[in-house]
Protein backbone atom coordinates (compact mmCIF):
# COMPACT_ATOMS: atom_id res chain seq x y z
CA UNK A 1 -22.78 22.56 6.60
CA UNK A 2 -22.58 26.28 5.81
CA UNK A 3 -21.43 26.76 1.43
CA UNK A 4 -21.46 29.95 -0.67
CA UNK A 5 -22.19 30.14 -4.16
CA UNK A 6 -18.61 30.61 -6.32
CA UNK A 7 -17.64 33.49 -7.27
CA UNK A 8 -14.87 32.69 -9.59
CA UNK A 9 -13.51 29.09 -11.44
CA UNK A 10 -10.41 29.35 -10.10
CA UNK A 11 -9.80 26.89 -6.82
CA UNK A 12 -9.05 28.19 -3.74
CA UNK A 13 -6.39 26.51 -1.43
CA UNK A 14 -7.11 26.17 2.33
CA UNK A 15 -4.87 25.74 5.08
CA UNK A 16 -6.99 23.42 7.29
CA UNK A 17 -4.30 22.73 10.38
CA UNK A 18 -4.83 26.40 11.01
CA UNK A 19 -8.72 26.40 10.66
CA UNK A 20 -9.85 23.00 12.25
CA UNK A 21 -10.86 23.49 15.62
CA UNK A 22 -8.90 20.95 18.40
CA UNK A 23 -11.85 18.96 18.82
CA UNK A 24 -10.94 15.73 20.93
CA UNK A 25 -11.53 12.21 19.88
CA UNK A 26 -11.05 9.10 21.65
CA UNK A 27 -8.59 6.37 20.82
CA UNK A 28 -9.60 2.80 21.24
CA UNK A 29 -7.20 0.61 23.64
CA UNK A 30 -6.19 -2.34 22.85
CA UNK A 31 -5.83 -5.06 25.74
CA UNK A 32 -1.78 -5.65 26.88
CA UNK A 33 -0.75 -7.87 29.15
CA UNK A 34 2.51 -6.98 31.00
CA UNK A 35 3.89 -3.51 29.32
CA UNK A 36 5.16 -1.11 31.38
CA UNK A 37 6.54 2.13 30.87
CA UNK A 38 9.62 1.68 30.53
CA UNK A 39 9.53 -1.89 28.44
CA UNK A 40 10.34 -2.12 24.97
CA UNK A 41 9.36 -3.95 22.24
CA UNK A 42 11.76 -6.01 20.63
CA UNK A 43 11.74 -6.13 16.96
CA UNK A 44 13.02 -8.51 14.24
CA UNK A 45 13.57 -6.94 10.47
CA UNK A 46 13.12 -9.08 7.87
CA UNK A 47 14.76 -7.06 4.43
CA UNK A 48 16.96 -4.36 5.46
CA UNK A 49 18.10 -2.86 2.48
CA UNK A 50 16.27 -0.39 0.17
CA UNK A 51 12.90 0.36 2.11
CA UNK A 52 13.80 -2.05 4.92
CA UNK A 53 16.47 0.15 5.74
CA UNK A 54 13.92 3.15 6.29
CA UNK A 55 11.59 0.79 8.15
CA UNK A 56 14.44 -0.66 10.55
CA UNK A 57 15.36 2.93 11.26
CA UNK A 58 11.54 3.70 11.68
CA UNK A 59 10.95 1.08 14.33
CA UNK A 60 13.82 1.83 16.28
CA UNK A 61 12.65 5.27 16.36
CA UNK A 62 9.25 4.59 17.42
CA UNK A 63 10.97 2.64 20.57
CA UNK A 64 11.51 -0.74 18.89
CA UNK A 65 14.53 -2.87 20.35
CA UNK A 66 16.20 -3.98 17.02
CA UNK A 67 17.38 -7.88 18.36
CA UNK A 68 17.78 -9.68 14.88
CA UNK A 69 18.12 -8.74 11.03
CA UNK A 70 17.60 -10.81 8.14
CA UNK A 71 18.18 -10.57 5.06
CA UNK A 72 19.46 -13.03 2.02
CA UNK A 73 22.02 -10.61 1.05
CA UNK A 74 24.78 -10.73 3.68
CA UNK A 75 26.51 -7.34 2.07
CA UNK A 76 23.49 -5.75 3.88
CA UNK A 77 24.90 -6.48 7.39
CA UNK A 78 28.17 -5.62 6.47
CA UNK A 79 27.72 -1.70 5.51
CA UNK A 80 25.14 0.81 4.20
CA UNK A 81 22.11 2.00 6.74
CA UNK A 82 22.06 -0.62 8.85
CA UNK A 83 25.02 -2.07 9.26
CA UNK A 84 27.09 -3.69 12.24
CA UNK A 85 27.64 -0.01 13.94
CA UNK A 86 24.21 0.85 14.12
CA UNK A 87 22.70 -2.38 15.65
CA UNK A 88 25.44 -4.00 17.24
CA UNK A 89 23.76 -6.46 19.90
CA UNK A 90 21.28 -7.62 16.29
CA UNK A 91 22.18 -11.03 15.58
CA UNK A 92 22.02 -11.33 11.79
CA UNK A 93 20.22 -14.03 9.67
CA UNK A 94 19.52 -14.83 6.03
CA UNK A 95 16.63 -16.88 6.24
CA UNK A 96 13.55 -15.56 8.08
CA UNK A 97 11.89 -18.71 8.97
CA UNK A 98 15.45 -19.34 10.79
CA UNK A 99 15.36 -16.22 12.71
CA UNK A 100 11.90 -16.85 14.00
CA UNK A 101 12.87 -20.13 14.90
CA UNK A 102 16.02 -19.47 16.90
CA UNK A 103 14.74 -16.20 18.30
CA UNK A 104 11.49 -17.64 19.71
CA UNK A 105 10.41 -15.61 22.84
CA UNK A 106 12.97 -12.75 22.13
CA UNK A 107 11.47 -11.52 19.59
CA UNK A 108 7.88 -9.79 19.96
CA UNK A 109 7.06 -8.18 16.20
CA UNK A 110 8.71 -8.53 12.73
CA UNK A 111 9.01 -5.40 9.77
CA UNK A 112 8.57 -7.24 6.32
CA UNK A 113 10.21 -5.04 3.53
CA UNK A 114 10.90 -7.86 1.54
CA UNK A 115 10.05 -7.80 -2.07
CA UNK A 116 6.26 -8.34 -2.99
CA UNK A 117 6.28 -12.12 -3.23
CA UNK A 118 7.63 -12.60 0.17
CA UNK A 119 5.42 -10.41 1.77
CA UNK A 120 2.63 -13.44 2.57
CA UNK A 121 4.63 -16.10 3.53
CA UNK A 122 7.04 -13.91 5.82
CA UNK A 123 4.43 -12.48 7.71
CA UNK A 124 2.43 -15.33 8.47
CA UNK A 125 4.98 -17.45 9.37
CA UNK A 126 5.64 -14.66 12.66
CA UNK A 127 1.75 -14.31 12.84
CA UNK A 128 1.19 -17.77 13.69
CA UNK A 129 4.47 -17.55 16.32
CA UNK A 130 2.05 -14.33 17.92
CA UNK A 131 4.28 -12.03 16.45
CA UNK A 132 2.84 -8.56 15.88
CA UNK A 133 3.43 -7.45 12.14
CA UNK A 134 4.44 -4.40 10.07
CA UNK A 135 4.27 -5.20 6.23
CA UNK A 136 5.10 -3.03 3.35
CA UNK A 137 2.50 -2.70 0.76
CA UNK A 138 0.81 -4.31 -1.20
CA UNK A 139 -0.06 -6.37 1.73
CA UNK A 140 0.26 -9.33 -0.83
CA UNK A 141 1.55 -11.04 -4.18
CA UNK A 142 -1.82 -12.06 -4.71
CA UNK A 143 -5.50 -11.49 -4.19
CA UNK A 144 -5.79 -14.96 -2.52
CA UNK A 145 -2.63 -14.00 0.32
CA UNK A 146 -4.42 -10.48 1.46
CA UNK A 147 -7.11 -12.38 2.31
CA UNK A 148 -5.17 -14.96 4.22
CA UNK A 149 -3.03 -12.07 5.88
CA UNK A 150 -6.40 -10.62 7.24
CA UNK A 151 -7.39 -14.17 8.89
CA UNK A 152 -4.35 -14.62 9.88
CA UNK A 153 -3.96 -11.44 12.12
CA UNK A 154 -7.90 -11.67 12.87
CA UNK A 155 -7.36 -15.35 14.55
CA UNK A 156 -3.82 -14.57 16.29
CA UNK A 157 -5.23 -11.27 17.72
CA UNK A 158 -1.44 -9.30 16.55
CA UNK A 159 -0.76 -5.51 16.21
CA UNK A 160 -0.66 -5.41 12.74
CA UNK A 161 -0.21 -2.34 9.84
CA UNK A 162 0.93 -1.97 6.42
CA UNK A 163 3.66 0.49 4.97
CA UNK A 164 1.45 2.71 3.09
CA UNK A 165 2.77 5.61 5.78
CA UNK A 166 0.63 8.49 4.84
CA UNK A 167 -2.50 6.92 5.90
CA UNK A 168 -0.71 8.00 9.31
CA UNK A 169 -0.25 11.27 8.53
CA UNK A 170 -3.16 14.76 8.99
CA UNK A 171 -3.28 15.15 5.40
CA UNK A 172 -5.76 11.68 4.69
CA UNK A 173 -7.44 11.46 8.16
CA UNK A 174 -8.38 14.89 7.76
CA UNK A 175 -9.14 14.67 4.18
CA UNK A 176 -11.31 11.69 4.83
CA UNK A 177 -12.83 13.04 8.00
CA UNK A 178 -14.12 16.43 5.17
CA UNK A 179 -15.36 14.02 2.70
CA UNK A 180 -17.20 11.99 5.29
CA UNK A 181 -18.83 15.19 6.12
CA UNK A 182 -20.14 15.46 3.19
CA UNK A 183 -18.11 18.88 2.22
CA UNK A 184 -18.29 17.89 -1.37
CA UNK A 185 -21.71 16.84 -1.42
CA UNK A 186 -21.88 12.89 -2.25
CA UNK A 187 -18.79 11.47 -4.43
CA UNK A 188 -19.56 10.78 -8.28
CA UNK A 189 -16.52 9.15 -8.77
CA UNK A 190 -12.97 9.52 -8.28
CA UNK A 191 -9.66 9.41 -10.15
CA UNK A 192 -6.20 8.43 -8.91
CA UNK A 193 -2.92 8.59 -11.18
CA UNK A 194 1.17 8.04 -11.12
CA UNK A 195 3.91 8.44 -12.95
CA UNK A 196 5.02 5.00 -12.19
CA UNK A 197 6.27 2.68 -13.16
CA UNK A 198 9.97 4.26 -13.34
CA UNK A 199 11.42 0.36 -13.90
CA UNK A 200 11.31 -1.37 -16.77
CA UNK A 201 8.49 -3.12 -17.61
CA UNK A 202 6.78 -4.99 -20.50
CA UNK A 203 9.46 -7.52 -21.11
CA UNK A 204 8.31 -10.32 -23.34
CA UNK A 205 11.29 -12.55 -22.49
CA UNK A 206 13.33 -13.31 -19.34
CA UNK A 207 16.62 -12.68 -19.22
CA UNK A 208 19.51 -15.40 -19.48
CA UNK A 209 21.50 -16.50 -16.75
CA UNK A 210 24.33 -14.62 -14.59
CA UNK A 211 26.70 -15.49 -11.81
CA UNK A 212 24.93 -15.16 -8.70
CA UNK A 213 26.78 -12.46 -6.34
CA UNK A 214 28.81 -14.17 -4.04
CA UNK A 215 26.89 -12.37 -0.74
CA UNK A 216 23.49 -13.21 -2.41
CA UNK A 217 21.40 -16.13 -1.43
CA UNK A 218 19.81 -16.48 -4.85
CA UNK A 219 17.47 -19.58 -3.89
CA UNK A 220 15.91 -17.59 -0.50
CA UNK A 221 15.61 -14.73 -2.87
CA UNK A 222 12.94 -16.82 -4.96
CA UNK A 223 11.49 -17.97 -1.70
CA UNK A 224 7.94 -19.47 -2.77
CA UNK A 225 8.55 -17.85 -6.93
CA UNK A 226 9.14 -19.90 -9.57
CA UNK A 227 13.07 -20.78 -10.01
CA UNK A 228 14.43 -18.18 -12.44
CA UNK A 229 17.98 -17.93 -13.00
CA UNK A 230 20.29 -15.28 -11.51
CA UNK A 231 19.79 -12.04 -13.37
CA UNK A 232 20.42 -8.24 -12.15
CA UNK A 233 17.41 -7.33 -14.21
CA UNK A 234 15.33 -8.96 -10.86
CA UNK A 235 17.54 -8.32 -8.23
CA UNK A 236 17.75 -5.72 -6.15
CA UNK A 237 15.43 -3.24 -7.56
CA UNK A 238 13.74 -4.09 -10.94
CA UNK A 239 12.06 -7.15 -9.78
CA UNK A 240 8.17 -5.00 -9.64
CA UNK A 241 8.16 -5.16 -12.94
CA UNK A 242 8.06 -8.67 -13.75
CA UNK A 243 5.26 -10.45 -12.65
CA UNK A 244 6.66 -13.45 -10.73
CA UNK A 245 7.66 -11.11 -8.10
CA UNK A 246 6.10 -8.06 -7.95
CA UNK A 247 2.43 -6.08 -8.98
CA UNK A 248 3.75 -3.33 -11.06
CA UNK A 249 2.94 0.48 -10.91
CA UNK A 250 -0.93 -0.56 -9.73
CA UNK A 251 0.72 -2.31 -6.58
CA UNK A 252 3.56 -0.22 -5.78
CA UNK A 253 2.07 2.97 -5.76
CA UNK A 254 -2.48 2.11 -5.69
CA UNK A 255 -2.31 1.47 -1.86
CA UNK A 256 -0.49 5.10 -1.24
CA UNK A 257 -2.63 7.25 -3.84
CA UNK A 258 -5.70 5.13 -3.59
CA UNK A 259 -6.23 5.15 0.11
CA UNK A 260 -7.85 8.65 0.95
CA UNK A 261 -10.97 8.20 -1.21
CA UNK A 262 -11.56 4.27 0.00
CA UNK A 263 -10.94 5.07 3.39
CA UNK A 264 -12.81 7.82 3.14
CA UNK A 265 -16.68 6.21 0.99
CA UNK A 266 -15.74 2.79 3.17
CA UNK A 267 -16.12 1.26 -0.36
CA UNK A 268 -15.22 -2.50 0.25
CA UNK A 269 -15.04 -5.36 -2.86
CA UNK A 270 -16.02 -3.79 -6.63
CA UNK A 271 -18.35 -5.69 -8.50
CA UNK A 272 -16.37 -5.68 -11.47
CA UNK A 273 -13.04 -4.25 -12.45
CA UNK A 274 -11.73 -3.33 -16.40
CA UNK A 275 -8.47 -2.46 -18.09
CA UNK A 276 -7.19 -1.16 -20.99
CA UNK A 277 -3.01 -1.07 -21.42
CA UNK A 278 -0.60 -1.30 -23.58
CA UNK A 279 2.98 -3.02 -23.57
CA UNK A 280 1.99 -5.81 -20.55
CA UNK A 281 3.32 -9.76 -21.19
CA UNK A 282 3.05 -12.77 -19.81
CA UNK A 283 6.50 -11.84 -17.88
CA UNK A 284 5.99 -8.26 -17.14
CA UNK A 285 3.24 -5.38 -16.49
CA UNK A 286 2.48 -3.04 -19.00
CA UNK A 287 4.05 0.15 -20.07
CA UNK A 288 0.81 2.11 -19.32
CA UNK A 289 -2.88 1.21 -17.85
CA UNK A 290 -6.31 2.46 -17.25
CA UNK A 291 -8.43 0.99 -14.27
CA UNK A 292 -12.19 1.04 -13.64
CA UNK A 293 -13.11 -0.12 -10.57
CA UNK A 294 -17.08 0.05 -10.53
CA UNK A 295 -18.64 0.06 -7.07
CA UNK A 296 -22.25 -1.47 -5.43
CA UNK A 297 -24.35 1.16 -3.83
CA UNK A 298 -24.04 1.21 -0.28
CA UNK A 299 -25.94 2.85 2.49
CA UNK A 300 -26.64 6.66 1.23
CA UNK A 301 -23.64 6.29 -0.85
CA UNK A 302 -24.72 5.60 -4.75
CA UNK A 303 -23.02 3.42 -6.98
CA UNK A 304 -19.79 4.81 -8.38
CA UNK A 305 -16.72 4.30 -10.05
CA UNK A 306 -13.30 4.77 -9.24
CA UNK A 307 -10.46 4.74 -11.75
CA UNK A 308 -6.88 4.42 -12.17
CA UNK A 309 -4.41 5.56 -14.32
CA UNK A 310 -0.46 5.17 -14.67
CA UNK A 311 2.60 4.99 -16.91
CA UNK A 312 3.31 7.23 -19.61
CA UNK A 313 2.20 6.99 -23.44
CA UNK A 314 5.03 6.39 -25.46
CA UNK A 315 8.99 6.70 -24.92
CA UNK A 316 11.92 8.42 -23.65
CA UNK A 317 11.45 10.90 -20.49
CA UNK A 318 9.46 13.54 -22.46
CA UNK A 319 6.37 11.12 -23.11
CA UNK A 320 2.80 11.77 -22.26
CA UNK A 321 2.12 10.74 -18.75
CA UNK A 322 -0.97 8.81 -18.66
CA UNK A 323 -3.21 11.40 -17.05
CA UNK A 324 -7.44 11.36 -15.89
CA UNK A 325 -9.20 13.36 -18.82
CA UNK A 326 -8.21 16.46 -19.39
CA UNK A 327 -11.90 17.66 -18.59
CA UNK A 328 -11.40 17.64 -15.03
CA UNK A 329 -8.93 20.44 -14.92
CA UNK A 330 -9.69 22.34 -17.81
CA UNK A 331 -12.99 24.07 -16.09
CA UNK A 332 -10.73 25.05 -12.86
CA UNK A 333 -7.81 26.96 -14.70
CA UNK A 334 -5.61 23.80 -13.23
CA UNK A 335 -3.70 22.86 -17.11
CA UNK A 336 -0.23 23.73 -14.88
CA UNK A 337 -1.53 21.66 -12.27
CA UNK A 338 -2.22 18.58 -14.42
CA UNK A 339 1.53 19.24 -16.27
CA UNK A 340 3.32 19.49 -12.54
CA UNK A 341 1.72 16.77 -10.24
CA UNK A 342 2.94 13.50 -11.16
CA UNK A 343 0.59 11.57 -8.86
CA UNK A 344 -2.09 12.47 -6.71
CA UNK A 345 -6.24 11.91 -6.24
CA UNK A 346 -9.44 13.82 -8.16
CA UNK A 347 -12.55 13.39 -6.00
CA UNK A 348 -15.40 14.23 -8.13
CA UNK A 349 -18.66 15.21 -5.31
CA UNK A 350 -21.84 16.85 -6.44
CA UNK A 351 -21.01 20.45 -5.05
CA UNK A 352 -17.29 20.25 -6.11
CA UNK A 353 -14.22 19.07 -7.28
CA UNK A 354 -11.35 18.13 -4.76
CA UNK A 355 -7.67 18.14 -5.71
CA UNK A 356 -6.28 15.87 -3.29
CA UNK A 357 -2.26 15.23 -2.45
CA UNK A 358 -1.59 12.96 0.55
CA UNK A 359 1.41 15.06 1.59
CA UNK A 360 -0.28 18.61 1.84
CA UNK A 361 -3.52 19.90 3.73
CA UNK A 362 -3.82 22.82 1.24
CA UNK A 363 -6.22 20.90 -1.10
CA UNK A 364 -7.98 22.89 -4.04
CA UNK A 365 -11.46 22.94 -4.54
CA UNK A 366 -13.16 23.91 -7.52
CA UNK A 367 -15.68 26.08 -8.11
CA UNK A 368 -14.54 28.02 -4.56
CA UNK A 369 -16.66 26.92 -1.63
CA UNK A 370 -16.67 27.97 1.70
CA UNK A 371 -17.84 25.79 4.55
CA UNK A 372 -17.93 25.06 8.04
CA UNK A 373 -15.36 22.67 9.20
CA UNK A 374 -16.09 18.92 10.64
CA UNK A 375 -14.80 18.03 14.05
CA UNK A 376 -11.97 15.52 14.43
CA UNK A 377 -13.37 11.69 14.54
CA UNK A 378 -10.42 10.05 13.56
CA UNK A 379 -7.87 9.12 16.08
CA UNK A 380 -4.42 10.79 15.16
CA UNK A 381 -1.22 8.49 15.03
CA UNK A 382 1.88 10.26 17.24
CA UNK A 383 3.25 12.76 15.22
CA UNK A 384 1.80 11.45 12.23
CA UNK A 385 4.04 8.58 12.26
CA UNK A 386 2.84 4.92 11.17
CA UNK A 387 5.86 3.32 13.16
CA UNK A 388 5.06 4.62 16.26
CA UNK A 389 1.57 3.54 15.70
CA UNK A 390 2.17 0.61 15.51
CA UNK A 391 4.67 0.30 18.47
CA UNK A 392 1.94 1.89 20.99
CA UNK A 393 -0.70 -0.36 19.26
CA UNK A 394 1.64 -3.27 20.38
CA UNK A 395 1.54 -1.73 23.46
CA UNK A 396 -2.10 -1.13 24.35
CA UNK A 397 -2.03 2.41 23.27
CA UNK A 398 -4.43 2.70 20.28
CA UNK A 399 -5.08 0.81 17.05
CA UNK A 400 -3.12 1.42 14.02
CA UNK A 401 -5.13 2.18 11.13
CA UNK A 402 -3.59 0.89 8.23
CA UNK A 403 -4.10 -2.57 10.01
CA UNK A 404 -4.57 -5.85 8.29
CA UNK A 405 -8.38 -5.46 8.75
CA UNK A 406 -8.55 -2.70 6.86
CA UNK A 407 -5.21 -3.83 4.79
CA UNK A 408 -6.19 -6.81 3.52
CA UNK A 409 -9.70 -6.14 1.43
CA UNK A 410 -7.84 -2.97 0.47
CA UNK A 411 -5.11 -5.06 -1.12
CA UNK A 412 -7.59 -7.34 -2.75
CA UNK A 413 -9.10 -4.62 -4.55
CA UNK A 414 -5.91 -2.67 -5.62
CA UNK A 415 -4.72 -6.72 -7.34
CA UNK A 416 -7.95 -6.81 -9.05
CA UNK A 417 -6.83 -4.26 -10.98
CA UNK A 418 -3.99 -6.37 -12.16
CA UNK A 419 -6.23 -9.66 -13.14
CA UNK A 420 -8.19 -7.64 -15.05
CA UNK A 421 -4.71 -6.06 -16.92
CA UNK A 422 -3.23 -9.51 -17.58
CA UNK A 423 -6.64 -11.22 -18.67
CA UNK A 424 -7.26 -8.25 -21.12
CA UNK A 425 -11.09 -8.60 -20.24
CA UNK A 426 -13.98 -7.21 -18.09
CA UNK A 427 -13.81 -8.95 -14.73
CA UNK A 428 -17.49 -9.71 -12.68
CA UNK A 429 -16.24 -10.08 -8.83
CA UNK A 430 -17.41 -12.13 -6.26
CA UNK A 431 -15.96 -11.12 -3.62
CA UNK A 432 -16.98 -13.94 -0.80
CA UNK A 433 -15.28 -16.77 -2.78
CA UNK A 434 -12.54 -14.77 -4.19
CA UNK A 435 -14.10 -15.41 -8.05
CA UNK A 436 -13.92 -13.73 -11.37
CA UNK A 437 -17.34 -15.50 -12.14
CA UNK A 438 -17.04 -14.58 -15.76
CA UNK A 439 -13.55 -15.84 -16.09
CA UNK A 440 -12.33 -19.35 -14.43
CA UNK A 441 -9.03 -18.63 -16.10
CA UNK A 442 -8.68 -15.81 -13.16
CA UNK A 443 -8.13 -18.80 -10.33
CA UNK A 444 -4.69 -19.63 -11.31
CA UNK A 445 -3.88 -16.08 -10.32
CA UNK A 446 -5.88 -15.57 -7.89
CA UNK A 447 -4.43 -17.99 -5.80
CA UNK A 448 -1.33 -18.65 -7.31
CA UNK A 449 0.88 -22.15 -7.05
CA UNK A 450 4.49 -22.03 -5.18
CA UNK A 451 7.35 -24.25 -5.36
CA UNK A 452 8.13 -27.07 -3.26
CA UNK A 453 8.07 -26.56 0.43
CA UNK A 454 6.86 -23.14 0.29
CA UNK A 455 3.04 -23.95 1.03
CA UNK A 456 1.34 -21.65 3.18
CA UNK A 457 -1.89 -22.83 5.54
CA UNK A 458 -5.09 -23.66 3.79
């Protein structure tokens, strides 16, 4: 690795599609039994409005053969993205576990764009039927259902990914293939932040009961939740802020803007995880948080920490976003930088400083280096699409990346983050029994309880 001495603070930006040299790399091949060229995979949605819409669309893109469509809102069939015009021969249900059943055999792989507490049950239900699985993230409600995901998909031996869709594209698999290489010299730590969450959140009461919409089945809505009455405030959108159905800002947006760096240092479980917020309940997340995630030496790698950072400080739209200290800019010249990028990734090495955004290849360094570039290692997904990589993992060609494997543990560690918010105390990990040994409290949501005849497999 070839670096020159800097000869001014300011960062350079480098365009590395032009630079990096077409070095090949080998894709590992999954066994298939009886696909053929010209054979299709036929794919059941589960959630087609909001994101499901974009990942119905995406799987019929990739060569999916949309067969069935479920959701528990029947408006959703009737008109917007996917309605009757678009997939015509789809026969439509409202309860998933009804579709799998009457589809059996004609259906080979399910999309799960439900909200966050449906995620689990949804996709193992079609796991244990052999179905291969695409799952938005976070994999999981809970720390407890990533893990049971992952043994799920390990013991069924499905295609499996998750929806965080840039891990598909160049801009992390070369980013991770750089840092890998050791361009930045070992990583100190690193800091991810969002804007999020853009929904309300810190609620200290729920709200009072509403007439259910007439096209909404309320009761398949709740699925394994707590009952809660009717209330817009959950349904369709606003439900990630309250935590009886979805993980807040940490778990909508960690498992896009988190995923380059752990990828990339192959950092596994933390061995403990702390917060400091402000504005979280009982009900709902918190207005604003700080994560530190500190991680075990491993291999040359030294023991690091990696923290988070979302929400804004205060009201109205003009607040403070909740930024990583000001320190970390302020050498490179970057102050416009820090006032214009509402999310992205700091990856502190020992020879520099790199300004990572998952949708761009023209990262900043600071101080200015100059260095040799890697060769590919990574296998690239079809046009940088996460939809067809999982279609050609279904059939035999490659392994998606974002798979449960890899998913699951990544999950896990992204919900830590969110026991340690709503415990409001230091967590000590341990990771092989799924324990916050310093806080027995933790269990309860850990592995949380679900209402009658929602039980998943032990």
């Amino acid at each position: 690795m070839e670096s020159t001495t800097p000869t001014s603070a300011q960062p350079t930006r480098r365009r590395f599609l032009q630079s990096a040299g077409a070095a090949a790399f080998g894709f590992q091949i999954m066994p298939s039994s009886a696909w053929g060229a010209n054979d299709r995979v036929a794919v059941g949605c589960i959630g087609i409005g909001g994101k499901g819409a974009a990942d119905t669309a995406g799987a019929a893109g990739a060569g999916g053969q949309i067969v069935a469509l479920c959701d528990v809102d029947e408006n959703r069939r009737k008109k917007g993205k996917d309605s009757k015009d678009k997939y015509p021969d789809a026969k439509f249900f409202t309860d998933f576990r009804e579709m799998l059943a009457a589809m059996g055999d004609k259906v080979d792989a399910v999309t799960v764009s439900t909200p966050d507490h449906l995620h689990c049950h949804a996709s193992v239900a079609a796991m244990k039927l052999g179905k291969h699985v695409y799952c938005q993230k976070p994999l999981s409600h809970s720390i407890a259902e990533a893990r049971l995901m992952a043994q799920v998909a390990k013991e069924k031996g499905v295609v499996t990914q998750m929806g965080n869709q840039a891990h598909a594209g160049e801009p992390i698999r070369r980013a991770v293939e750089l840092i890998r290489a050791g361009v930045i010299g070992p990583v100190k730590e690193v800091h991810a932040y969002t804007d999020r969450p853009i929904w309300p959140q810190g609620m200290k009461e729920r709200p009072k009961a509403e007439p259910v919409p007439d096209s909404l089945k309320w009761d398949l809505w709740l699925g394994p939740a707590p009952f809660r009455d009717y209330n817009p405030a959950y349904c369709p959108f606003k439900w990630r802020g309250w935590w009886d159905f979805g993980t807040g800002a940490l778990g909508d947006m960690a498992c896009h803007i988190m995923d380059m760096a752990y990828w990339a240092l192959e950092l596994g479980a933390p061995t403990s995880v702390e917060a400091v917020s402000e504005g979280g309940t009982a009900e709902s997340g918190p207005l604003w948080s700080s994560i530190t995630y500190e991680f075990p030496a491993a291999g040359s790698r030294p023991a690091m920490k990696y923290f988070w950072h979302d929400g804004k400080k205060g009201e109205g739209k003009d607040a403070p976003q909740n930024l990583p200290p000001r320190a970390l800019w302020e050498p490179s010249g970057l102050d416009e930088l820090r006032l214009t990028r509402k999310y992205d990734c700091i990856v502190v090495g020992e020879k520099a400083t790199m300004f990572f955004g998952r949708s761009r290849t023209d990262w900043m360094f600071t101080p200015e280096m100059k260095f040799e570039e890697p060769p590919k290692s990574l296998p690239r997904a079809p046009d940088g699409n996460p939809y067809k990589e999982w279609i050609d993992g279904i059939q035999g060609k490659g392994v998606p990346q974002s798979n449960f494997a890899y998913a699951g543990p990544f999950t896990e560690v992204v919900l830590l983050g969110n026991l340690a918010v709503r415990l409001g105390k230091k967590i000590e990990w341990d990771s092989a029994n799924l324990k916050a040994t310093n806080a027995p409290e933790a269990d309860a949501l850990i592995k949380r309880e679900y209402r009658d005849g929602w039980a998943l497999p032990a």
